[in-house]
C-alpha atoms as a PDB file:
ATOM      1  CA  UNK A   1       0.000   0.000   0.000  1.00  0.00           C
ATOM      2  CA  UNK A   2       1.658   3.450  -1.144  1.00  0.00           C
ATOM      3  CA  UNK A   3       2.737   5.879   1.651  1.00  0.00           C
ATOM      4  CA  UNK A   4       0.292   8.714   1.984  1.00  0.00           C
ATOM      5  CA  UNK A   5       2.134  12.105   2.604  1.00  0.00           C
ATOM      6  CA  UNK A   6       0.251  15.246   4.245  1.00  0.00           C
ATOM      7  CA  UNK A   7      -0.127  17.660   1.660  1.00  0.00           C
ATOM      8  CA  UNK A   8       1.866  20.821   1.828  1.00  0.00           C
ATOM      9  CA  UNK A   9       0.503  23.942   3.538  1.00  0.00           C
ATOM     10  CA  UNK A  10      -0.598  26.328   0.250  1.00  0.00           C
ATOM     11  CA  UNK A  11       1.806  29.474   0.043  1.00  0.00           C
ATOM     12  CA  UNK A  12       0.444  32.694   1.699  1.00  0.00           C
ATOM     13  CA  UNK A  13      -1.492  34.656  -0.902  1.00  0.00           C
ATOM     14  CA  UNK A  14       0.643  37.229  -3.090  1.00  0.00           C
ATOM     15  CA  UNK A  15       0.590  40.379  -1.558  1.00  0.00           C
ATOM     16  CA  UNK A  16      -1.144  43.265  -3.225  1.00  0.00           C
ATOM     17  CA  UNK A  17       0.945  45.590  -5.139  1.00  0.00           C
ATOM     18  CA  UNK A  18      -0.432  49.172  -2.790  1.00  0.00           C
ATOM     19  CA  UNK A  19       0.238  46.385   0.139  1.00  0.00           C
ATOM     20  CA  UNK A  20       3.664  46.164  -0.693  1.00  0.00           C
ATOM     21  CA  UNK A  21       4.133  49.680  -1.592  1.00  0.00           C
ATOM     22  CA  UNK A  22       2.749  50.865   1.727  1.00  0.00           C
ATOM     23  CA  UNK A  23       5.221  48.360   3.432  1.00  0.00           C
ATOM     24  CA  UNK A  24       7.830  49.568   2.443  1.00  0.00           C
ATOM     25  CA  UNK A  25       6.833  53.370   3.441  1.00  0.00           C
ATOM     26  CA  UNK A  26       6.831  52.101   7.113  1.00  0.00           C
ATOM     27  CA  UNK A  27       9.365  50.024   7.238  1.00  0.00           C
ATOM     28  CA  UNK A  28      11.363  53.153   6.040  1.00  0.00           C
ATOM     29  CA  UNK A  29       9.770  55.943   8.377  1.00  0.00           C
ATOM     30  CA  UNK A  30      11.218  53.403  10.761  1.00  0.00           C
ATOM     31  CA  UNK A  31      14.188  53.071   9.660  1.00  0.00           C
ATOM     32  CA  UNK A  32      15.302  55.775   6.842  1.00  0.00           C
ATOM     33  CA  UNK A  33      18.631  55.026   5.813  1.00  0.00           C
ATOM     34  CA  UNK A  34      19.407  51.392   6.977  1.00  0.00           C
ATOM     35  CA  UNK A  35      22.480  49.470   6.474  1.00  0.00           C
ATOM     36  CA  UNK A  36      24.113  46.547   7.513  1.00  0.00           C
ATOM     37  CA  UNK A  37      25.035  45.884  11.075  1.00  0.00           C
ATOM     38  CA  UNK A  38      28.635  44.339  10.057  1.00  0.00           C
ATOM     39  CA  UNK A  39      31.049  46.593  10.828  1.00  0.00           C
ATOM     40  CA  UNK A  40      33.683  47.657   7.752  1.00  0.00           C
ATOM     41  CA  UNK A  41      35.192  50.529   6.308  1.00  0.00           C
ATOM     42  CA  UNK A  42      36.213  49.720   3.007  1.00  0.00           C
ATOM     43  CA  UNK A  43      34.544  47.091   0.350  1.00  0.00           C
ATOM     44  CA  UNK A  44      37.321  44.752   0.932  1.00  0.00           C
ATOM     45  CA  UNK A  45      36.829  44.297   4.655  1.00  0.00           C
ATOM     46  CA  UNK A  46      32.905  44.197   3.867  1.00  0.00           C
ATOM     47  CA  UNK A  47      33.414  41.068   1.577  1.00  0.00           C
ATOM     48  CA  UNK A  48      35.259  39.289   4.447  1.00  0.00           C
ATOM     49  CA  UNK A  49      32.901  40.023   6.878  1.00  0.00           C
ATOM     50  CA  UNK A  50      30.050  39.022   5.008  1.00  0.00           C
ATOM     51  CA  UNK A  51      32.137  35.310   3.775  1.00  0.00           C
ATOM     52  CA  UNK A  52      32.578  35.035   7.792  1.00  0.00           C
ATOM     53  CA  UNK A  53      29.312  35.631   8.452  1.00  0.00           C
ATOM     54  CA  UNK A  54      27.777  32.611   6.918  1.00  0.00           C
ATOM     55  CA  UNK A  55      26.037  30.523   9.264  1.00  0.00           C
ATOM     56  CA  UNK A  56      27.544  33.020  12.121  1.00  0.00           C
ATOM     57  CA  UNK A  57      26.017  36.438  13.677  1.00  0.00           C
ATOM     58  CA  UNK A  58      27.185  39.276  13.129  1.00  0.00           C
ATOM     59  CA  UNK A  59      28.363  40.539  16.672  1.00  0.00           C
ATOM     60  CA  UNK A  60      30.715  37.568  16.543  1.00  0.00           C
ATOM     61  CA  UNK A  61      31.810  38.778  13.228  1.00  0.00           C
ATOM     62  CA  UNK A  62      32.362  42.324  14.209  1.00  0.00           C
ATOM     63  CA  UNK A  63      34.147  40.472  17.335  1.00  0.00           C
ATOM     64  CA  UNK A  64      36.488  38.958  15.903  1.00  0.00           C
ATOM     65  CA  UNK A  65      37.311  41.677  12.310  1.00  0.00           C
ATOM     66  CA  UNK A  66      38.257  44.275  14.853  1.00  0.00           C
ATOM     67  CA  UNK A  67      41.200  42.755  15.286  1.00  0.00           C
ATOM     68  CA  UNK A  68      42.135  41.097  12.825  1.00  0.00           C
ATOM     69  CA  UNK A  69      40.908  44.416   9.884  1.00  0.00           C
ATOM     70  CA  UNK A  70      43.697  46.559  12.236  1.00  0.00           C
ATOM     71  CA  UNK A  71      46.092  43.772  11.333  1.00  0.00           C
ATOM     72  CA  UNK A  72      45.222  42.832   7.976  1.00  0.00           C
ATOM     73  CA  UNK A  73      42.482  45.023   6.056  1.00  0.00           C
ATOM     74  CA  UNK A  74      43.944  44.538   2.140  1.00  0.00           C
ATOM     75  CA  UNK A  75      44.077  41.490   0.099  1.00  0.00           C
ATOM     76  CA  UNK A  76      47.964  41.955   0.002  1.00  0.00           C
ATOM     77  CA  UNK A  77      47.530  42.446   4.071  1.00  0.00           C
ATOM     78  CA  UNK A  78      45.831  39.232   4.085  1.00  0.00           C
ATOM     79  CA  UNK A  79      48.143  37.173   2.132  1.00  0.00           C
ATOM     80  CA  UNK A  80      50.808  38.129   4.739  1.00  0.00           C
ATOM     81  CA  UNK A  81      49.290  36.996   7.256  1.00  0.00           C
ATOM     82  CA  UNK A  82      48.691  34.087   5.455  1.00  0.00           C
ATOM     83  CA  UNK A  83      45.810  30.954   6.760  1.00  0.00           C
ATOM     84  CA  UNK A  84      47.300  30.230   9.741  1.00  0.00           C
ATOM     85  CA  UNK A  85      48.025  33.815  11.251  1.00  0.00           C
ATOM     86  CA  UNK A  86      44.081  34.626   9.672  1.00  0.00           C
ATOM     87  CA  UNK A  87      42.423  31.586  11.619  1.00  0.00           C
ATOM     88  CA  UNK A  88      44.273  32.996  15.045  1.00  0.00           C
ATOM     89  CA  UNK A  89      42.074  35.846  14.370  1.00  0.00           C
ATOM     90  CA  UNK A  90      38.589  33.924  13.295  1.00  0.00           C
ATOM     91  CA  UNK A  91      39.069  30.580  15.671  1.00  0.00           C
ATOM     92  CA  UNK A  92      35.607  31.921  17.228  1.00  0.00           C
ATOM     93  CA  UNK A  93      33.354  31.721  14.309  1.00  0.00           C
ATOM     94  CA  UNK A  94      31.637  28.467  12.908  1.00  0.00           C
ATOM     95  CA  UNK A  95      33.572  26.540  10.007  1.00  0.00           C
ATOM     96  CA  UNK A  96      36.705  29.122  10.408  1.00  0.00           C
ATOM     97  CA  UNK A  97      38.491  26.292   8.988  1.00  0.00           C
ATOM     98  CA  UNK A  98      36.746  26.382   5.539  1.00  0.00           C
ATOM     99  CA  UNK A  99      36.440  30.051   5.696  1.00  0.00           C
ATOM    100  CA  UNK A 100      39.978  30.885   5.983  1.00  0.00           C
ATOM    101  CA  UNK A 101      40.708  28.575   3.055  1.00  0.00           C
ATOM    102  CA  UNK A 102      38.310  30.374   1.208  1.00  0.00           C
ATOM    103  CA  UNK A 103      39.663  33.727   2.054  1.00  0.00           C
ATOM    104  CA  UNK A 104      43.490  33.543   1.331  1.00  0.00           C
ATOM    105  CA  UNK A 105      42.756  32.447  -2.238  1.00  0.00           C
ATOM    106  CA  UNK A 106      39.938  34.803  -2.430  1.00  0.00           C
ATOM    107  CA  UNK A 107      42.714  37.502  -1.687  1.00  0.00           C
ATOM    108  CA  UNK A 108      45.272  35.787  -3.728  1.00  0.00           C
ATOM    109  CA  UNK A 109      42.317  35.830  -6.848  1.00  0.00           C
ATOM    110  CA  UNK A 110      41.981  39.853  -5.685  1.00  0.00           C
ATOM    111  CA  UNK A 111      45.770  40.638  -5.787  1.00  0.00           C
ATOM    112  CA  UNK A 112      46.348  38.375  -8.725  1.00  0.00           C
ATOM    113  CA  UNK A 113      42.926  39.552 -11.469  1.00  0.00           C
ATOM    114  CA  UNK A 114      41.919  42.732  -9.871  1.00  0.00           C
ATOM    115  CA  UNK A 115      45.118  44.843  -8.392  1.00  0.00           C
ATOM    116  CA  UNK A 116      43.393  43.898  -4.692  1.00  0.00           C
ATOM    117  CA  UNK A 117      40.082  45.464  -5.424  1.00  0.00           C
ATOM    118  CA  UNK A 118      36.833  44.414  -5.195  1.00  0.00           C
ATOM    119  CA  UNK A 119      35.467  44.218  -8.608  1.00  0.00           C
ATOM    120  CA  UNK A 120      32.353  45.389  -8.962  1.00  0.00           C
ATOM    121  CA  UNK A 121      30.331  43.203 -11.510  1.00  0.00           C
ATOM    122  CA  UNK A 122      28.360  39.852 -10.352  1.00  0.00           C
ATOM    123  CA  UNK A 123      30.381  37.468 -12.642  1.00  0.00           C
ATOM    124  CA  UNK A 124      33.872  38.388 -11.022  1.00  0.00           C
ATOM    125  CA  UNK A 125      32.580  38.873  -7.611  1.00  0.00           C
ATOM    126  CA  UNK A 126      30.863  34.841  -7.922  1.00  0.00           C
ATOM    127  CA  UNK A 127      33.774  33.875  -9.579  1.00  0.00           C
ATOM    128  CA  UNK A 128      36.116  34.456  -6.219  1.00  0.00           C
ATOM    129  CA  UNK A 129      36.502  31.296  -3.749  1.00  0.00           C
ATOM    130  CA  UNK A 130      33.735  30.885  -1.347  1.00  0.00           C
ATOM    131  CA  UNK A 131      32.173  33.624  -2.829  1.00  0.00           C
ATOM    132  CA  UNK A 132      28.406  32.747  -4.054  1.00  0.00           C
ATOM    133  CA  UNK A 133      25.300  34.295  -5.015  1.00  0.00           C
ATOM    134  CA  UNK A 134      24.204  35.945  -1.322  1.00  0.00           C
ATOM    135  CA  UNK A 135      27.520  37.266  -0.889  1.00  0.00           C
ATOM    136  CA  UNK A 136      27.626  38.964  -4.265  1.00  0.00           C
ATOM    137  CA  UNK A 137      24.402  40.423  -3.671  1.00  0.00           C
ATOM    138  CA  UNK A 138      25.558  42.279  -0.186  1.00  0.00           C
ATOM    139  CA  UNK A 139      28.861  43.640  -1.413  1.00  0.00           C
ATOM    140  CA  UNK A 140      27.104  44.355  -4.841  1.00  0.00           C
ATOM    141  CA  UNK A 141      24.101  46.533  -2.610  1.00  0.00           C
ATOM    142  CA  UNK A 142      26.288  47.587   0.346  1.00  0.00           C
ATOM    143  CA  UNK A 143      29.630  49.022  -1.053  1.00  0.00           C
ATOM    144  CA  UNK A 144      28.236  49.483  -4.208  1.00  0.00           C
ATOM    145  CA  UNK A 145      24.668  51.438  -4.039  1.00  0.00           C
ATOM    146  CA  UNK A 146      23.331  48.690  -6.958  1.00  0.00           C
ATOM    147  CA  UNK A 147      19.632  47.678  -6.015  1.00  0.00           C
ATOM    148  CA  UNK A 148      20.366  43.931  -5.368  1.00  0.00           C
ATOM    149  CA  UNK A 149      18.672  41.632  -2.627  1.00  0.00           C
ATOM    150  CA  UNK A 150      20.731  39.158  -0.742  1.00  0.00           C
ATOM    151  CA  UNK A 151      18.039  36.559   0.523  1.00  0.00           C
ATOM    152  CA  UNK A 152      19.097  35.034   4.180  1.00  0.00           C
ATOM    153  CA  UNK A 153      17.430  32.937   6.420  1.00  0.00           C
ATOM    154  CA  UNK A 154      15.554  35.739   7.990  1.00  0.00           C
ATOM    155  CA  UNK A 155      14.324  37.592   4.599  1.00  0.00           C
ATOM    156  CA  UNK A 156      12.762  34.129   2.847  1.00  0.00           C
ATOM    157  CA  UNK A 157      10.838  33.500   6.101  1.00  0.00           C
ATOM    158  CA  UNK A 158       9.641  37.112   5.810  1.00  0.00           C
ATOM    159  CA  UNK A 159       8.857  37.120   1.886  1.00  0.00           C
ATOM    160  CA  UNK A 160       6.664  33.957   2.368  1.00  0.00           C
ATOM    161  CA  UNK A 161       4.890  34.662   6.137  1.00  0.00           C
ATOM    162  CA  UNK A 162       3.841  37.788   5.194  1.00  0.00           C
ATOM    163  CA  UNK A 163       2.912  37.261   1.368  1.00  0.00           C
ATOM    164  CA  UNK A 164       5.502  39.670   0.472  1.00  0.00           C
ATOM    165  CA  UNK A 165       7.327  37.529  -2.407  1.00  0.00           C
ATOM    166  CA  UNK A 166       5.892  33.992  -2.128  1.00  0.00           C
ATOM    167  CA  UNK A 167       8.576  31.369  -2.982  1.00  0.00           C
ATOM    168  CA  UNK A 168      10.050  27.846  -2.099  1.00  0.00           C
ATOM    169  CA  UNK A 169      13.656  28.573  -2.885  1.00  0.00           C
ATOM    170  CA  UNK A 170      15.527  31.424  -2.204  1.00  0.00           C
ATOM    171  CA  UNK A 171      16.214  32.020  -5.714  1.00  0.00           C
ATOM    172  CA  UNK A 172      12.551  32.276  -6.226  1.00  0.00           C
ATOM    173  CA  UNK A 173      11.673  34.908  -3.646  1.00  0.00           C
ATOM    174  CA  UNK A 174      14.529  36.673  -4.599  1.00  0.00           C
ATOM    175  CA  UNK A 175      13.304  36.845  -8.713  1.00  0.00           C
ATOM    176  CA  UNK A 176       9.859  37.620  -7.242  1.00  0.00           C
ATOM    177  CA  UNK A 177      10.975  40.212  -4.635  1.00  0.00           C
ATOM    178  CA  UNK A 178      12.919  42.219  -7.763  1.00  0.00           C
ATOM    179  CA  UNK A 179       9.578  41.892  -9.331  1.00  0.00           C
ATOM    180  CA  UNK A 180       7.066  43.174  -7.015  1.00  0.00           C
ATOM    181  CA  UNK A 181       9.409  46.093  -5.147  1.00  0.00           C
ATOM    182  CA  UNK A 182       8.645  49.156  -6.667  1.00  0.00           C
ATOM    183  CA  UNK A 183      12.092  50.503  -7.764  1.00  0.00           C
ATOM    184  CA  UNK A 184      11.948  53.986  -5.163  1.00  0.00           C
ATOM    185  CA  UNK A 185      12.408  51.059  -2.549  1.00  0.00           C
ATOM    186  CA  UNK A 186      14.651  48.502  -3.792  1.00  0.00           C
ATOM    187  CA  UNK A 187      18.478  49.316  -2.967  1.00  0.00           C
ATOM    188  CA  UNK A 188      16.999  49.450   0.948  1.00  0.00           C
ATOM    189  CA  UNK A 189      14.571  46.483   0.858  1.00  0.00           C
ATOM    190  CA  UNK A 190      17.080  44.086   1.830  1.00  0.00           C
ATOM    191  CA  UNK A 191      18.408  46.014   5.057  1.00  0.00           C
ATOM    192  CA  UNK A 192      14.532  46.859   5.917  1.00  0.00           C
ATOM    193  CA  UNK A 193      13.561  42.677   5.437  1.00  0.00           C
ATOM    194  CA  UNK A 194      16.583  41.070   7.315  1.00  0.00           C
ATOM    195  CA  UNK A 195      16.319  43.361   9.897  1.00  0.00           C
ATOM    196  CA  UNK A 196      12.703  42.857  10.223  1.00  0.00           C
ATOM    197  CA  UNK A 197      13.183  39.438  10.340  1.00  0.00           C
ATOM    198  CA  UNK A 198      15.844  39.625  12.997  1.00  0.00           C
ATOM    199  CA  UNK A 199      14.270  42.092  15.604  1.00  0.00           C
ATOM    200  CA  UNK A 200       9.932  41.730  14.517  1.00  0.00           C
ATOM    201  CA  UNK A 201       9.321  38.405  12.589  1.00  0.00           C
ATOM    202  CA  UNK A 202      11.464  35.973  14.511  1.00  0.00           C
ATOM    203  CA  UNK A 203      11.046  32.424  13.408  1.00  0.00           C
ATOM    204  CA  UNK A 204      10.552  31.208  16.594  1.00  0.00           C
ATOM    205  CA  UNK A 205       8.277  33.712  18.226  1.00  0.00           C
ATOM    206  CA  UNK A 206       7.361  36.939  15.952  1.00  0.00           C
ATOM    207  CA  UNK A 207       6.568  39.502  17.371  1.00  0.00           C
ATOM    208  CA  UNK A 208       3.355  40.475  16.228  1.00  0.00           C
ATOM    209  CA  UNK A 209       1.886  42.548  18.534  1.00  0.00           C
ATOM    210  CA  UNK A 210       4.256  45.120  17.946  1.00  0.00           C
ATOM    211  CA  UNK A 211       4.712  45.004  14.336  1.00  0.00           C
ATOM    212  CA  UNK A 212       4.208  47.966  12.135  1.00  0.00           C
ATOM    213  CA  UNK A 213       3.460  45.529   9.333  1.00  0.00           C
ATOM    214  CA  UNK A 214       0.877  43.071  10.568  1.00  0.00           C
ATOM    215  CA  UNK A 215      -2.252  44.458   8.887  1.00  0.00           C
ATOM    216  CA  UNK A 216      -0.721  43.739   5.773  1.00  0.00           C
ATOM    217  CA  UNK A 217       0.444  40.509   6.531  1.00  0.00           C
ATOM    218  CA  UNK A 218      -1.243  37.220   5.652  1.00  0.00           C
ATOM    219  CA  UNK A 219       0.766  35.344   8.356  1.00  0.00           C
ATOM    220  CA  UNK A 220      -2.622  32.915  10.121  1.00  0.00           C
ATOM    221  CA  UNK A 221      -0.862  32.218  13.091  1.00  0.00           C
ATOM    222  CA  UNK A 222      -0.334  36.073  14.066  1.00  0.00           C
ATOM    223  CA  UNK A 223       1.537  36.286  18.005  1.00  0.00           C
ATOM    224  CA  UNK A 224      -1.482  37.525  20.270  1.00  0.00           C
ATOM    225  CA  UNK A 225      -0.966  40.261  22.211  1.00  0.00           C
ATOM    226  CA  UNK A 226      -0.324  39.022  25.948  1.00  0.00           C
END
């Protein structure tokens, strides 16, 4: 007799376009000019922040880059200090092993195609080690003002609760959210939705009593007030 499998909750309705738009107006009277919350001063130490930051939070990012960006904060810098001397400096962050790796050739790739700058296209940026799609988006949106959106854990589970961009990979909401953004609010969206997921729409617990967002939100199992 064939297994019988529970069929699979239907995806949130798609938001309405003045839904989204008005979304976006409060998430930015909240928050006008919002940016990322890892620490850097220059598009190279932004790039190796956001490679350490995979699967990793950002305070222990910013925790350990302090250190090591006033020892090492250009691709040539980094190279110096080679992967040993860089893992004394990242031993506190998840899979520093792999991420270390990653680094020194990404710096060796900097110093050896682009001069030991960041390029600025998506090709060359995805084409560095341990540098993928997410990354590329951040650096691309962050250092470089271009209207990209990085999709994390925290912005897919807000695209789908709420009905904002509807999707079941992350490449999906992220297609959809470049769709159904209107363009005045793009090259902010993805600070406004991480850190809305982060702080509001926890996965756990959200926070909807308190949320500036949850008439528009299709979410059915809203957080009553207590």
């Amino acid at each position: 007799m064939p297994t019988r499998h529970a069929p699979k909750p239907a995806p949130p309705p798609q938001m309405a376009p003045a839904d989204v738009a008005e979304l976006f107006r409060r998430l930015r009277r909240l928050n006008p000019h919002p940016t990322t919350e890892l620490v850097y001063t220059t598009p190279f130490e932004l790039l190796i922040a956001v490679i350490l930051s995979a699967q990793a939070t950002d305070v222990g990012v910013n925790k350990a880059t302090r250190k090591l960006f006033a020892r090492a904060n250009t691709a040539a810098a980094m190279l110096e200090l080679g992967e040993a001397g860089l893992k004394r400096h990242i031993n506190t962050i998840g899979l520093y092993n792999a991420k270390a790796s990653h680094i020194i050739a990404t710096c060796r790739a900097l110093v050896e195609r682009h001069g030991g700058a960041v390029p600025r296209t998506r090709a060359e940026l995805e084409a560095l080690p341990g540098v993928g799609r997410k990354t590329a988006n951040v650096v691309l949106n962050t250092a470089f003002g271009q209207a990209t959106i990085a999709v994390d854990t925290h912005i897919f589970r807000v695209a789908n609760r709420t009905g904002l961009a509807p999707g079941a990979t992350v490449r999906e909401v992220e297609d959809r959210l470049l769709q159904v953004v209107p363009a005045r609010f793009r090259k902010d969206a993805h600070h406004w939705l991480i850190l809305h997921g982060r702080y509001v729409c926890k996965a756990r617990k959200p926070d909807c009593p308190h949320c500036v967002i949850r008439d528009l939100c299709a979410y059915p199992h809203k957080t009553p007030a207590s």
